[in-house]
Structures are given as structure tokens and as C-alpha cells.
Protein backbone atom coordinates (compact mmCIF):
# COMPACT_ATOMS: atom_id res chain seq x y z
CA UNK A 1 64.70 -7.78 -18.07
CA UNK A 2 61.50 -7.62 -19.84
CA UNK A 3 59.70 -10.38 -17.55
CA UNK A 4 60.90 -7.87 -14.70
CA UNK A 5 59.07 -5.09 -16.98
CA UNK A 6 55.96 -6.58 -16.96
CA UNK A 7 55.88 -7.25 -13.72
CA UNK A 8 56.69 -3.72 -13.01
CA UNK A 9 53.90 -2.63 -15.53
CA UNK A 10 51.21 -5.19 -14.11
CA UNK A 11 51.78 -4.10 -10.54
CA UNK A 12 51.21 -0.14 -11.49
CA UNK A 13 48.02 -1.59 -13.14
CA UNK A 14 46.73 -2.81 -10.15
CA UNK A 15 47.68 0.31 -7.56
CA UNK A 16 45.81 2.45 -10.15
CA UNK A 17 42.80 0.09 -10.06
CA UNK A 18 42.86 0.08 -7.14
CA UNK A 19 43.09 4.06 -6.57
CA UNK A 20 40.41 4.47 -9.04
CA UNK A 21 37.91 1.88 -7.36
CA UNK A 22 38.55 3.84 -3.78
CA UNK A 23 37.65 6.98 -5.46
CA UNK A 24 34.72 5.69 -7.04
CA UNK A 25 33.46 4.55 -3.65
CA UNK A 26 30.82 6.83 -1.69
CA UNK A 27 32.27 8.61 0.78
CA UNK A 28 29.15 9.02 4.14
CA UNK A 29 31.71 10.75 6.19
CA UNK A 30 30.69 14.18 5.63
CA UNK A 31 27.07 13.64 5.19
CA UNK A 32 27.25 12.09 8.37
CA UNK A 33 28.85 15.10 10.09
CA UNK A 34 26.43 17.49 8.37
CA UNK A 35 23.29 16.13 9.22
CA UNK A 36 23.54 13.40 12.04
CA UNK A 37 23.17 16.24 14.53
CA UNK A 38 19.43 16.57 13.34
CA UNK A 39 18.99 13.03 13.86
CA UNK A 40 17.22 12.33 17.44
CA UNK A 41 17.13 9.10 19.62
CA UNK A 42 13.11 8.46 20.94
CA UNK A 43 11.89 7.32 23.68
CA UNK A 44 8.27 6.58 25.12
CA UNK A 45 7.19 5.47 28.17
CA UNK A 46 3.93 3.95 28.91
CA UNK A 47 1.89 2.28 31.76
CA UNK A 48 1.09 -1.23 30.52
CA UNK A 49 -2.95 -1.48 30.98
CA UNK A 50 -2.72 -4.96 28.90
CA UNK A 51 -0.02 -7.27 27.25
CA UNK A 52 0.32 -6.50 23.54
CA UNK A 53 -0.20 -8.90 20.95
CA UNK A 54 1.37 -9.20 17.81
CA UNK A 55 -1.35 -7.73 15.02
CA UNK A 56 -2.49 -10.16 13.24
CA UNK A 57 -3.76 -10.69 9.49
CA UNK A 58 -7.62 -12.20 9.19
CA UNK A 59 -7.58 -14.98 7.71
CA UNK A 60 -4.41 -15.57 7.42
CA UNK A 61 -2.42 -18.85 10.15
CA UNK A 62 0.61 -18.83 8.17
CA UNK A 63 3.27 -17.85 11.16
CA UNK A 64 5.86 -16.59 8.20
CA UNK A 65 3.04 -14.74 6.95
CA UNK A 66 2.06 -12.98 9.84
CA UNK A 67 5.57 -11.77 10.46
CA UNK A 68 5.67 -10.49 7.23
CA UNK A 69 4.87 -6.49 8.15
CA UNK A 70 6.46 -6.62 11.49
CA UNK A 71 6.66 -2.63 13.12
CA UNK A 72 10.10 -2.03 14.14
CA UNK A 73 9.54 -1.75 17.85
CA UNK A 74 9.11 -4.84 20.02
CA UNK A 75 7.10 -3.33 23.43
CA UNK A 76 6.88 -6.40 25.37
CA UNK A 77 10.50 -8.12 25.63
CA UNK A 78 10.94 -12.13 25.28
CA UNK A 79 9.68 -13.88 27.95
CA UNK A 80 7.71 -11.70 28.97
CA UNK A 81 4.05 -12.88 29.64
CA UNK A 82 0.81 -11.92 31.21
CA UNK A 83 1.87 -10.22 34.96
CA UNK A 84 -0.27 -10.10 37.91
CA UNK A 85 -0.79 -7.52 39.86
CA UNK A 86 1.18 -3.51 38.89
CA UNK A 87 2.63 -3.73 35.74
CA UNK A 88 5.86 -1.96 35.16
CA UNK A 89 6.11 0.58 32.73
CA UNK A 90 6.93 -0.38 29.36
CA UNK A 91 9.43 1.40 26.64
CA UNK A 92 10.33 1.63 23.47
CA UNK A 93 12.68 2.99 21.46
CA UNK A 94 12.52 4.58 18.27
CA UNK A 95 14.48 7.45 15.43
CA UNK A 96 13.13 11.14 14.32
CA UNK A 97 14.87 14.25 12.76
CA UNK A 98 14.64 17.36 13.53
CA UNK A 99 12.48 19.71 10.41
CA UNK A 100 12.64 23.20 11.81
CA UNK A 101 14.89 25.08 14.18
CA UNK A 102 11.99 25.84 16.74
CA UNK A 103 11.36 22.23 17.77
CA UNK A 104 9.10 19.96 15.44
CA UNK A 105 10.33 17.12 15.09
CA UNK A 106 9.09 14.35 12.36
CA UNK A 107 8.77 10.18 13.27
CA UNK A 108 6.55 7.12 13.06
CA UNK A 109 3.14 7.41 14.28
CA UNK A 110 3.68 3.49 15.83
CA UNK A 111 7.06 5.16 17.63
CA UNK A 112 4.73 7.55 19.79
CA UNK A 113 1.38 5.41 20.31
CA UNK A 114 -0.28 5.25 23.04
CA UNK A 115 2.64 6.70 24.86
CA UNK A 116 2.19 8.49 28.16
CA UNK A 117 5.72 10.28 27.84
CA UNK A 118 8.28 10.98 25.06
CA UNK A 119 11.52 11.69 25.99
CA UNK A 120 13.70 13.14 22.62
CA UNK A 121 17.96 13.02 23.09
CA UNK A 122 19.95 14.99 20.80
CA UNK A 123 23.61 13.93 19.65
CA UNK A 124 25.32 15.99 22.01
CA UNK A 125 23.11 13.86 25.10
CA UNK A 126 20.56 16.44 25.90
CA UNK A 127 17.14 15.21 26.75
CA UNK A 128 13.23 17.51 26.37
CA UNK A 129 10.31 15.96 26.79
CA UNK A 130 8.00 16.48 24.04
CA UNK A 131 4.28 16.72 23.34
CA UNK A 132 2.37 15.22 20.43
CA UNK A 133 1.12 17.80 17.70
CA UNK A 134 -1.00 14.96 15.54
CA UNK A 135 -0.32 11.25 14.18
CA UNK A 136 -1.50 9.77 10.95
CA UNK A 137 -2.31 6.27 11.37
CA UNK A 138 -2.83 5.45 7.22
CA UNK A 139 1.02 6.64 6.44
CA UNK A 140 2.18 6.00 9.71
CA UNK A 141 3.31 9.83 10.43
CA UNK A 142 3.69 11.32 13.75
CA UNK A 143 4.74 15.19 14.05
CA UNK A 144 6.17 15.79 17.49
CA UNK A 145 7.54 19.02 19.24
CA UNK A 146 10.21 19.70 21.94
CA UNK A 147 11.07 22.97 23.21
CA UNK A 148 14.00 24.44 22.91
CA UNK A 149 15.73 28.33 23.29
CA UNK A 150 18.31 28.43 20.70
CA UNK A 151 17.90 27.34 17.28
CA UNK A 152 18.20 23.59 16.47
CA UNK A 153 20.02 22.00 14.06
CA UNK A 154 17.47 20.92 10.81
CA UNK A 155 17.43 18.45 7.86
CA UNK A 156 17.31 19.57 4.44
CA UNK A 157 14.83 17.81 2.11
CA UNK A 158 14.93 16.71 -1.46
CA UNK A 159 12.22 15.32 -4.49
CA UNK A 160 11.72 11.90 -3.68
CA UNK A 161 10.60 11.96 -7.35
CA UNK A 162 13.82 12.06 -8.56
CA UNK A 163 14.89 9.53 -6.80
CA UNK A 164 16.34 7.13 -8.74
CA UNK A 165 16.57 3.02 -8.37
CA UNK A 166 20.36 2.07 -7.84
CA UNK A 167 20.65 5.25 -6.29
CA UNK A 168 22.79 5.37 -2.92
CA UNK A 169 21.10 5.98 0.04
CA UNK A 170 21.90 6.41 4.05
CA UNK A 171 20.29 5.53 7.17
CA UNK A 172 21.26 7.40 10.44
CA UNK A 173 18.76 6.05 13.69
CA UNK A 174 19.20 3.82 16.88
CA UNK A 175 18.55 0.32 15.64
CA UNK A 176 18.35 -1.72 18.98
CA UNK A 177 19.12 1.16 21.33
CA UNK A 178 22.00 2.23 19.74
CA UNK A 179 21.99 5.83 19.08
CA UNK A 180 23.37 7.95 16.04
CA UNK A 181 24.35 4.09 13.80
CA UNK A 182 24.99 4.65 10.28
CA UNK A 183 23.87 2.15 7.55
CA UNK A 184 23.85 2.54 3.55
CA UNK A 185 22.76 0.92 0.73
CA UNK A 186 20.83 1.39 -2.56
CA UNK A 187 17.09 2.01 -4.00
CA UNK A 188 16.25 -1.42 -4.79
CA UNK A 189 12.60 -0.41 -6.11
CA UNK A 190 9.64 2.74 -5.96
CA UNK A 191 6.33 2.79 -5.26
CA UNK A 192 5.75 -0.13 -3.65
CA UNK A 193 2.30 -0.74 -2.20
CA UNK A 194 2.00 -2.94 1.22
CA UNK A 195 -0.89 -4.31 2.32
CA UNK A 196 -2.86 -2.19 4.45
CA UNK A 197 -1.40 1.28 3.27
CA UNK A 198 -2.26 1.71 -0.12
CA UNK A 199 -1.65 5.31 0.44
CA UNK A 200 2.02 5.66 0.95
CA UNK A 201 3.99 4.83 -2.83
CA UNK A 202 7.00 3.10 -0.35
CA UNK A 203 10.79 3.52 -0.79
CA UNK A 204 12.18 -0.02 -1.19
CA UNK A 205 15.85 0.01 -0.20
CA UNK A 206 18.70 -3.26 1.05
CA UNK A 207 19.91 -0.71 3.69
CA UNK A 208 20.23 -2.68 6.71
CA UNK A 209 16.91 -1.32 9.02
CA UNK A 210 16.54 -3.02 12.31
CA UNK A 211 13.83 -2.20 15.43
CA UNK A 212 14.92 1.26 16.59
CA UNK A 213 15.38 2.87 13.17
CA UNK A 214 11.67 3.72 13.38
CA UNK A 215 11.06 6.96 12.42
CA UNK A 216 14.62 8.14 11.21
CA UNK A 217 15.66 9.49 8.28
CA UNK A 218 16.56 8.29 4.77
CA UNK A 219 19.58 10.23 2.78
CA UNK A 220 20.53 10.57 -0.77
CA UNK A 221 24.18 11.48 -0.82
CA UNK A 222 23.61 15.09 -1.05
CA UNK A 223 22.25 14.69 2.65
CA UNK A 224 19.00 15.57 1.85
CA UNK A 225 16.32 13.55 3.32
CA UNK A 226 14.07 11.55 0.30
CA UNK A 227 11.72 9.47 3.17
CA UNK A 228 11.45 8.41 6.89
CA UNK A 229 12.35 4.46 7.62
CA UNK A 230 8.86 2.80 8.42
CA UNK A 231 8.95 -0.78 7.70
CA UNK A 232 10.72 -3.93 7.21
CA UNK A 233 10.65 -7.41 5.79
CA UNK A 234 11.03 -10.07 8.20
CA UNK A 235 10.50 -13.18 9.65
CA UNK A 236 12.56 -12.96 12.22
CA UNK A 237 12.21 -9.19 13.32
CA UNK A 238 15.25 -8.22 12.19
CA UNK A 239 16.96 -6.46 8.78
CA UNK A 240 16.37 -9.31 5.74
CA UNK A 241 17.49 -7.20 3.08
CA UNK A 242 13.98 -5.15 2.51
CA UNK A 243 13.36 -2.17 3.92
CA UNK A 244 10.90 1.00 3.42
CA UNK A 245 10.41 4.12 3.86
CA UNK A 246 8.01 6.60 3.44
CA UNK A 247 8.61 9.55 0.50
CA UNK A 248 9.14 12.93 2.38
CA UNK A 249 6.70 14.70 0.06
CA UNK A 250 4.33 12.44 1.74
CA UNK A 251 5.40 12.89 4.80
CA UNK A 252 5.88 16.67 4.75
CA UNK A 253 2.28 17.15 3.74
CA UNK A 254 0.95 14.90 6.33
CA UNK A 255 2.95 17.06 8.78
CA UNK A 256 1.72 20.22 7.45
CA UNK A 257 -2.05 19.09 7.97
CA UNK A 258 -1.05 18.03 11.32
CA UNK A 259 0.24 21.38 12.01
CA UNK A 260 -2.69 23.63 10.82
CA UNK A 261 -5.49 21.46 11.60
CA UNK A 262 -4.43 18.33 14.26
CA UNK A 263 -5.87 16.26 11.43
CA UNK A 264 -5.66 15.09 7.97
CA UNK A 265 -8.00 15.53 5.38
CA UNK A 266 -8.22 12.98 2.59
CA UNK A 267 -10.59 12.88 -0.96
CA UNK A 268 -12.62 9.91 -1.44
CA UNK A 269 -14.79 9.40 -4.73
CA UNK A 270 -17.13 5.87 -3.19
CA UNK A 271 -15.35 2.87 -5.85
CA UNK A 272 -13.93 -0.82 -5.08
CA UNK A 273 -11.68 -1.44 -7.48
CA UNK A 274 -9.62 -4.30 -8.58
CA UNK A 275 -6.51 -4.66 -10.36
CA UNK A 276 -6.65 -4.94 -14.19
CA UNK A 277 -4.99 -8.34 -15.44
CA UNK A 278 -3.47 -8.99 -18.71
CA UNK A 279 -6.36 -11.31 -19.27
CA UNK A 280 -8.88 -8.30 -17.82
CA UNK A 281 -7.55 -5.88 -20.58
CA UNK A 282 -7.99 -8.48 -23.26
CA UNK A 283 -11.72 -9.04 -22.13
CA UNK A 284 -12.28 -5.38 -22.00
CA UNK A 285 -10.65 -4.42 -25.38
CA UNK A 286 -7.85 -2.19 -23.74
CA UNK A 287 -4.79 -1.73 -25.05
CA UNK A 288 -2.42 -3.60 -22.05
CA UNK A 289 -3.29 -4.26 -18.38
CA UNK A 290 -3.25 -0.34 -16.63
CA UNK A 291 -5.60 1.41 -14.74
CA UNK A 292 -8.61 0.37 -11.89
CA UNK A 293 -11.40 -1.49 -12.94
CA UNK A 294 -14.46 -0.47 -11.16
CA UNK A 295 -16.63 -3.32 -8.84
CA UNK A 296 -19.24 -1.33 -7.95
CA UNK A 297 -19.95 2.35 -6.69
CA UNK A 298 -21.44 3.75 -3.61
CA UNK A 299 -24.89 5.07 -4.25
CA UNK A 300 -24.85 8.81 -3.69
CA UNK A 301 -21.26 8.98 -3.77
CA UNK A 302 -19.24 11.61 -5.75
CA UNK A 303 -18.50 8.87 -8.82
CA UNK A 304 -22.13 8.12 -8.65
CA UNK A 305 -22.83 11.51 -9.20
CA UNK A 306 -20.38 12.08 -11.77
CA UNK A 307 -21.62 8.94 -13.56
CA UNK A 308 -18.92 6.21 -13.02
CA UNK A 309 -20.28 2.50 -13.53
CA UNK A 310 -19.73 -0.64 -12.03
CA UNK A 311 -16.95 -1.69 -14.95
CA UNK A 312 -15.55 0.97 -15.65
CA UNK A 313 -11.90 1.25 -15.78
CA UNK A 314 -9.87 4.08 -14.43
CA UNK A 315 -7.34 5.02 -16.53
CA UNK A 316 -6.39 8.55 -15.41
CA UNK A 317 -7.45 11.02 -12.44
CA UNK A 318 -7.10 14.54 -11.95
CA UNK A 319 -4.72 14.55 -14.96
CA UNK A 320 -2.57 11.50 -13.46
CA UNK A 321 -2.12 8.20 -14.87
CA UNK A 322 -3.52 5.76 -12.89
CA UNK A 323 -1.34 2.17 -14.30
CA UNK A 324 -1.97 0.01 -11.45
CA UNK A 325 -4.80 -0.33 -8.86
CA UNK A 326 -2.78 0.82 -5.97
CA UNK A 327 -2.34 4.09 -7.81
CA UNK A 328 -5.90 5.06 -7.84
CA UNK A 329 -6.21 5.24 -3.93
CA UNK A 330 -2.79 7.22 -3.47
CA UNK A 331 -3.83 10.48 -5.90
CA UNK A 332 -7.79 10.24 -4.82
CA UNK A 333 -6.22 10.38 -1.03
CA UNK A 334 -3.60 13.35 -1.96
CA UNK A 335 -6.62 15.46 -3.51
CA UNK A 336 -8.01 17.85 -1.25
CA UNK A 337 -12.00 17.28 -0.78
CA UNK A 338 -14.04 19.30 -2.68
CA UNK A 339 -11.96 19.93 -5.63
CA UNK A 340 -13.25 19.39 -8.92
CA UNK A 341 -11.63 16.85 -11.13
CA UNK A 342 -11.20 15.24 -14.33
CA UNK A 343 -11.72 11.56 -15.06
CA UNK A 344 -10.94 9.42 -17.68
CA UNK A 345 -12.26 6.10 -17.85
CA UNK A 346 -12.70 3.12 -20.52
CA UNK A 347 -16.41 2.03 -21.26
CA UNK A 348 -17.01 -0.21 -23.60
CA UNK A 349 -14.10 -0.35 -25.71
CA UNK A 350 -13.83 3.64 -25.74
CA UNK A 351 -12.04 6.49 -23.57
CA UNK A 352 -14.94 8.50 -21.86
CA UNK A 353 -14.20 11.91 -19.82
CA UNK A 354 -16.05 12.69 -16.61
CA UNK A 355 -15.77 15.42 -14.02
CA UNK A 356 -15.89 14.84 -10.39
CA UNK A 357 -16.51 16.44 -6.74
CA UNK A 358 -13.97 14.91 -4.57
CA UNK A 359 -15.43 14.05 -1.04
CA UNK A 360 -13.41 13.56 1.79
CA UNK A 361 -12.75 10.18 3.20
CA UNK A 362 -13.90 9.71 6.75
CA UNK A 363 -12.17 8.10 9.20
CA UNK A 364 -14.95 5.97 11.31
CA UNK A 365 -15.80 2.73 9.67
CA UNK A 366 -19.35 1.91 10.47
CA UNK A 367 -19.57 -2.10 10.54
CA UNK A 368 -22.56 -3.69 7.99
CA UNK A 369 -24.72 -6.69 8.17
CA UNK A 370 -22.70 -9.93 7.53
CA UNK A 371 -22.39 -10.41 3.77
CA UNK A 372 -25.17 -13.07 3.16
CA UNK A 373 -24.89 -15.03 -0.37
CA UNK A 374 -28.69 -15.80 -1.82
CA UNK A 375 -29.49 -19.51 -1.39
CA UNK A 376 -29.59 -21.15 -4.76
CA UNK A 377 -32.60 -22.32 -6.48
CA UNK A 378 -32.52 -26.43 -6.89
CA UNK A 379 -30.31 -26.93 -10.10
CA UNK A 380 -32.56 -26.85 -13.62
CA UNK A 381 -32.65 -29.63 -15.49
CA UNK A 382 -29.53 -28.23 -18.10
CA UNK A 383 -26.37 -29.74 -18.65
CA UNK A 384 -23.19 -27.47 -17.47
CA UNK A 385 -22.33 -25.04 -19.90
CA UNK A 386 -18.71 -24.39 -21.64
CA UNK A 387 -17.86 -22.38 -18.19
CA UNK A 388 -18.39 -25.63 -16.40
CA UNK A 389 -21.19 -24.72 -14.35
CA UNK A 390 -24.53 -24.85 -13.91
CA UNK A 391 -26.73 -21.37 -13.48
CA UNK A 392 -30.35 -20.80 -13.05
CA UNK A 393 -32.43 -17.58 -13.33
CA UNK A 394 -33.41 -15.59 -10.16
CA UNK A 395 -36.76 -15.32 -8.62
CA UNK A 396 -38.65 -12.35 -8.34
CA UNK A 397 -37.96 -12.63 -4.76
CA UNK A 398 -34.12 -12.77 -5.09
CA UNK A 399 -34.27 -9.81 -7.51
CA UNK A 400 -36.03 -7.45 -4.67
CA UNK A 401 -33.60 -8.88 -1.94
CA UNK A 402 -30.37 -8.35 -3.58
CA UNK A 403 -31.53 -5.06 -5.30
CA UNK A 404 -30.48 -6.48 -9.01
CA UNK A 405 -32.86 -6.75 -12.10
CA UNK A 406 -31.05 -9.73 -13.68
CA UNK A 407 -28.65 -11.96 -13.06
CA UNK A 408 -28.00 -16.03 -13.43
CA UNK A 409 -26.96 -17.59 -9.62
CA UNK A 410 -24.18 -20.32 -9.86
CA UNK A 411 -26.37 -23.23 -8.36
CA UNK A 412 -23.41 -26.39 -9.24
CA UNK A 413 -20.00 -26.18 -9.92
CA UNK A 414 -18.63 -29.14 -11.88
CA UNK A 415 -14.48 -30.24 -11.56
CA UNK A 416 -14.06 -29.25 -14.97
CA UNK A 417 -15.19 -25.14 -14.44
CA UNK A 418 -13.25 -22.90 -15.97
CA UNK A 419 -14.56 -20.10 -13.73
CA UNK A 420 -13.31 -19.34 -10.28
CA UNK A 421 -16.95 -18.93 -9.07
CA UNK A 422 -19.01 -20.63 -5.88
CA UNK A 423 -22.31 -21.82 -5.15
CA UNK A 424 -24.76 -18.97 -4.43
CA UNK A 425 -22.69 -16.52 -6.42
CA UNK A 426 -24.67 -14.75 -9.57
CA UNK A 427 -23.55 -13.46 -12.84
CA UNK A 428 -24.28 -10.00 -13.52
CA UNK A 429 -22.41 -9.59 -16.70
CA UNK A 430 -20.23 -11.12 -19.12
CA UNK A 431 -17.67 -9.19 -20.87
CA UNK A 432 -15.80 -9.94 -24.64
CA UNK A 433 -13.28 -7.83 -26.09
CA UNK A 434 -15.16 -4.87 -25.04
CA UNK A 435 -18.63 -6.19 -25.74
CA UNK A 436 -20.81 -5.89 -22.29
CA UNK A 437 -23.42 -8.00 -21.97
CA UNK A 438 -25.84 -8.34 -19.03
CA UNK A 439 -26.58 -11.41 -18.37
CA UNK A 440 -30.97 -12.18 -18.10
CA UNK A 441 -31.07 -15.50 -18.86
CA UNK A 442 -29.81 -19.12 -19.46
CA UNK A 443 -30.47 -19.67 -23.43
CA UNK A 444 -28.53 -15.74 -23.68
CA UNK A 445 -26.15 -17.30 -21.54
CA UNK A 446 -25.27 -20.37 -23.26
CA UNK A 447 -25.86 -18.62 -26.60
CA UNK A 448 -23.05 -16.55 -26.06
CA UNK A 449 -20.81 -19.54 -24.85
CA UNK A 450 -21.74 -21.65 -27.34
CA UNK A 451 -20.70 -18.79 -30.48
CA UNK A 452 -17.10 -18.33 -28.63
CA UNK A 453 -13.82 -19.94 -29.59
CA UNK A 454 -12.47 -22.35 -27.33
CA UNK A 455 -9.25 -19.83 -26.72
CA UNK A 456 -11.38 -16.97 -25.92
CA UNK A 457 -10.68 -14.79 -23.14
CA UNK A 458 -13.89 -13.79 -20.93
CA UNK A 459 -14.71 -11.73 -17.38
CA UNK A 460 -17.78 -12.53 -15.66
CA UNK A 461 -19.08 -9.95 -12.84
CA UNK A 462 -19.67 -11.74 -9.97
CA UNK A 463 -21.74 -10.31 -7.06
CA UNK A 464 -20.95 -12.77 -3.62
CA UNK A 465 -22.30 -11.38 -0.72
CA UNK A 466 -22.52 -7.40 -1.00
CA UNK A 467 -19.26 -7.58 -2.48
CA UNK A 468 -18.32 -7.39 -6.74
CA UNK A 469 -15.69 -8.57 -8.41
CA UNK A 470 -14.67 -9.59 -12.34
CA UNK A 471 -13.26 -13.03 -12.43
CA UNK A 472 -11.38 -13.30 -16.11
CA UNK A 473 -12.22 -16.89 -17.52
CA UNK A 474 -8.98 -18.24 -20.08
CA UNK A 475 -10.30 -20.90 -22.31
CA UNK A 476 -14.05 -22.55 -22.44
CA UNK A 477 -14.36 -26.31 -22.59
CA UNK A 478 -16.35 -28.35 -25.66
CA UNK A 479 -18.96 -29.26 -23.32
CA UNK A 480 -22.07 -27.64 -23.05
């Protein structure tokens, strides 16, 4: 009788687990029926002038690589090659929502270019052509409009700042052509920076994005939208786990620009920056790796004129923290041009304040003279020093052509350098817990080698080409 208890007992155990684990499970079904019917299916259609190639990245032949920041929407299918004579049209399809009741509709700038004709269906199968208001190339934003008598159903919109990771989240879109599909999943990280669009602080998520999603919205489970599905990781073009989406509050102002103006406006303040390292922020005295270390900085520009210098590090803008590198671009790019801001950088082992006119950031690139590196003098007769090189002064010739009043240029680099350095590259600067010190000649050079520990942690400014960089050296060797 009591075996027959226990089993009685065990068995309500496990119907009440059970019970409780189904009611701890998120239920989509209502969200779904609330806001799917402001989720639209997009198509484009386009008269193929050429055969699209897959982008690639310069300088970079790894095939896995190159897939890695594949857009959602294959335009040419497989098999297909180079046609002769007319070309069919070619289509693609892609996801938006609906953001007011008079017709705008929000998607991917990549779902709508260089489309001739963009068809939008609704849930309940009606089709309207619609006309481009603007696109956004740098956050991949397109604002589209369809018209429409009665009042369409709209999404609702939340903070994607308080968006949390772990937090469930819902993906309604036509992944492959199939219209209205439903995935979910979790946050799985924030304010992620891809390459090529350091200004949109990406939604990571493990909901299951495939081509076709393009465009379509991202839920919390209050069916409010928090960002618009953009990319994906893949190597194979389809859903690997990794998937992101742009933050609404980006996307909303991007839209808004578009509205008003057909165009967005974006600050700029003339830097190139570099992330700060652990082994940076021990060479510059600061407290832990955060913040932008300055390269250089556009003559005339608005840091110039606010008195930035070439290692500096950012450390806060406009009353922002600025941790990481790819922060810096993201809250320069949200501030309107021609606002006045605060900056606070680190100099020389101190906080400094400076204020700043923001310009705007202009969308034409105007292509330079190849980056030349100065040919290096023949090698002095010195021994490497503890870096593992070998460095000789600049001529007076040197100094007029690349614009610098000192510097050493790298003229041998031995197998036991400690500095990631070339031939033809020249040291502007060496920096030492804090300490700056611009480098004029060999015996300063070596005299400052020589008085370090072994351990020590250096950065060297390196000018190669037009370009600047720090390179952070661990360690010196007992040569030299």
C-alpha cells in the first residue's frame, strides 16, 4: 500500500511539473494575431542591365570569409549565369511593417535597391504598388509608402534600450517566399558592431532569419517592435544561429529624416581612431582599455579646431561614454551637425575637457593619391635596438615630403622584433605609462630603450603611407 502511495504521489509530481513548465512557456499566439496584420510581404521587380556579383571584401580570398555578411536576398537564382541577348526581369523578395495608418511603410534599404517596381501584399492578399520616400545605405533603412483609403493596421514600438539579453523575442516575415512565418528566440547579445556599419549598435538574436525576412520586424513579447531583421551569419546563406537587427530608435530616426528631408544628415568631427587595447591603456597610463584613441586628425576639421591631437583618447562625447571604438562613430553620427559639444579626452596621463562644432559627414568619398611609404635611407652602421629593429633619422628632404618635423624610419627589421612594424615605416612617438615622447633621434631612441625593464609595456606611433596607427610593443629583448 505505501509503494502504491508513492507511486501515486510521484506521478502528481510530475503532471504538476509538467503544468507549471507549460505555463511558464511563452505563449506568440496572441502577439501574432495582434500585430501580424501590420506585417507586409515585398516584392521588387527589376530589369537586369548586368549579372550581380556577390560583394566582395578587399583583401580578403577566404570563400568562408566572404560569405560571412551575406544580405538576405539572393537576386540571381543558382545556375543562373551571364545571358545573351533580353534579360528577363529579375525579383526579389523581402519583409516590412506597416508604421502609420496612412501608408509608410518601414524595410531594408538592400530589399528596395535599384528596383524599378515594388509591389507591397498585406495579410488579407491585397496588393499597392508603392513609391520610394528615401533609403539609407549606412543603416540599411528604406522608408516606403503605399496608398491606401481606409486606415491601415500599424505596429507599436518599444525602447530598444531596455531591451534586455535573454530576453524573448519574435520574428514575423516571408523567409524564402513564404509569407506571414513566425520564428522566436532570445537576445543573445547588444550592440554589436559589423564591419562596414559602425553606425548601427546591432540586435544579436538565435531567432531563426532566413533570405526573405529582410526588412521585417523584431518583437518583444509585448508586441512591440525593438528593431527591423537586417542581417545574418552564414556560410551557407541560410539561418546559422546569428541573426541582427537593427534598434528601432535607429531606425525610426532614419525614417523621420527621410520623411522631412529625402536625406539623412549625420555629424562628423575629422578623427581615425583605433581601438584601445589592454596593453594601449597600460602604455597610456589609463585606468582599463575604454574609449578611442586618436591616429591623426583632419586639418581644418571640427576636432582640429577644438584642439584634439593625434593620441588622444576619447573617453566621452556629448556627455556619452565612449568604452569601445565602435562607440565613438555611432553618437558622433546620431548628433545633428552644428551642435556644440563636450569632449572629454585623456592626454598625457590626465582627463582634459574640450568643446566641439559638430560638422556633418558627407556622403561623396573623394579618392586620394595611392598611399606611398618614404624609401628608407641605407641602414646606419648601429646594431638593432631592444625593439629589434634598426631606425635611421630622416632627411631634410623626407621631413618636407611627408609634412613631419621628426621622426626615425624603420630601415631593417630583424626576426627577433618585438614591434609589428615594416620597412619604410617611421616612428613618430613612443609612449610609457603616460609619458609621450617624440621621437628626433637614434641615441633618444635607444636611450629610452635601453633605461626600460625588459617587461615593459610600450606604443610606438607609426605613420605608413598617409595612414597612423599605435602599435603596443609587450616586452623588449636584452639586445641592443
Amino acid at each position: 500500500m505505501n509503494w502504491l502511495r508513492a507511486q501515486v504521489a510521484l506521478l502528481a509530481l510530475l503532471f504538476a511539473g509538467a503544468a507549471l513548465a507549460q505555463r511558464d512557456l511563452p505563449d506568440f499566439v496572441k502577439l501574432v494575431e495582434d500585430q501580424g496584420a501590420a506585417v507586409v510581404n515585398i516584392s521588387t521587380t527589376q530589369a537586369a542591365r548586368r549579372v550581380a556579383a556577390v560583394p566582395q571584401i578587399p583583401g580578403v580570398e577566404d570563400e568562408e570569409v566572404q560569405e560571412f555578411f551575406r544580405r538576405f536576398i539572393p537576386r540571381q537564382q543558382p545556375g543562373q549565369g551571364p545571358q545573351q541577348g533580353p534579360r528577363p526581369e529579375s525579383r526579389s523578395l523581402g519583409s516590412g511593417f506597416i508604421i502609420s495608418a496612412d501608408g509608410y511603410v518601414l524595410t531594408n534599404a538592400h530589399v528596395v535597391e535599384g528596383a524599378d517596381e515594388i509591389t507591397v501584399k498585406l495579410t488579407d492578399k491585397r496588393e499597392y504598388k508603392a513609391k520610394v520616400i528615401g533609403t539609407d545605405k549606412r543603416t540599411d533603412v528604406a522608408l516606403i509608402k503605399i496608398e491606401h483609403t481606409a486606415p491601415l493596421p500599424t505596429v507599436k514600438f518599444a525602447d530598444p534600450n531596455k531591451l534586455k539579453v535573454g530576453e524573448w523575442v519574435v520574428a514575423i516575415g516571408s523567409p524564402f517566399g513564404f509569407e506571414n512565418t513566425v520564428t522566436a528566440g532570445i537576445v543573445s547579445a547588444k550592440g554589436r558592431s559589423l564591419p562596414s556599419e559602425n553606425f548601427v549598435p546591432f540586435i544579436q538574436t538565435d531567432v531563426a532569419i532566413n533570405p526573405g525576412n529582410s526588412g521585417g520586424p523584431l518583437f518583444n513579447m509585448r508586441g512591440e517592435v525593438v528593431g527591423v531583421n537586417s542581417q545574418i551569419y552564414s556560410r551557407t546563406g541560410g539561418f546559422m544561429g546569428l541573426s541582427f537587427a537593427i534598434p528601432i530608435d535607429v531606425a525610426l530616426d532614419v525614417q523621420k529624416q527621410l520623411r522631412e528631408k529625402g536625406r539623412v544628415s549625420r555629424g562628423r568631427i575629422g578623427v581615425v581612431i583605433q581601438e584601445v587595447t589592454r596593453d594601449l591603456a597600460t602604455s597610456f597610463g589609463l585606468d582599463r582599455p575604454r574609449g578611442a584613441l586618436v591616429n591623426s586628425v583632419e586639418k581644418g576639421s571640427p576636432a582640429d579646431k577644438a584642439g584634439v591631437e593625434a593620441s588622444d583618447i576619447i573617453t566621452k562625447f556629448d556627455g556619452k561614454l565612449v568604452e569601445s571604438q565602435s562607440d565613438l562613430p555611432r553618437i558622433v553620427g546620431s548628433t545633428r551637425p552644428g551642435a556644440r559639444t563636450d569632449v572629454e579626452v585623456w592626454r598625457k596621463g590626465a582627463t582634459r575637457n574640450l568643446s566641439l562644432t559638430v560638422g556633418e559627414l558627407q556622403e561623396t568619398k573623394i579618392a586620394g593619391a595611392p598611399e606611398a611609404t618614404p624609401r628608407a635611407p641605407k641602414p646606419a652602421a648601429v646594431a638593432a635596438n631592444r625593439l629589434g629593429i634598426v631606425v635611421g633619422e630622416l632627411s631634410a628632404k623626407q621631413k618636407e615630403e611627408l609634412k613631419l618635423s621628426n621622426g626615425l624610419v624603420v630601415t631593417e627589421v630583424k626576426p627577433e622584433a618585438r614591434a609589428d612594424v615594416r620597412r619604410g615605416d617611421v616612428l613618430t612617438m613612443l609612449v610609457h605609462k603616460g609619458q609621450q615622447t617624440e621621437l628626433k633621434s637614434v641615441e633618444q631612441l635607444n636611450k629610452l630603450l635601453s633605461s626600460l625593464d625588459k617587461n615593459a609595456v610600450i606604443t610606438l606611433q607609426v605613420r605608413r603611407g598617409e595612414a597612423m596607427a599605435f602599435v603596443t610593443v609587450n616586452g623588449l629583448t636584452d639586445k641592443g
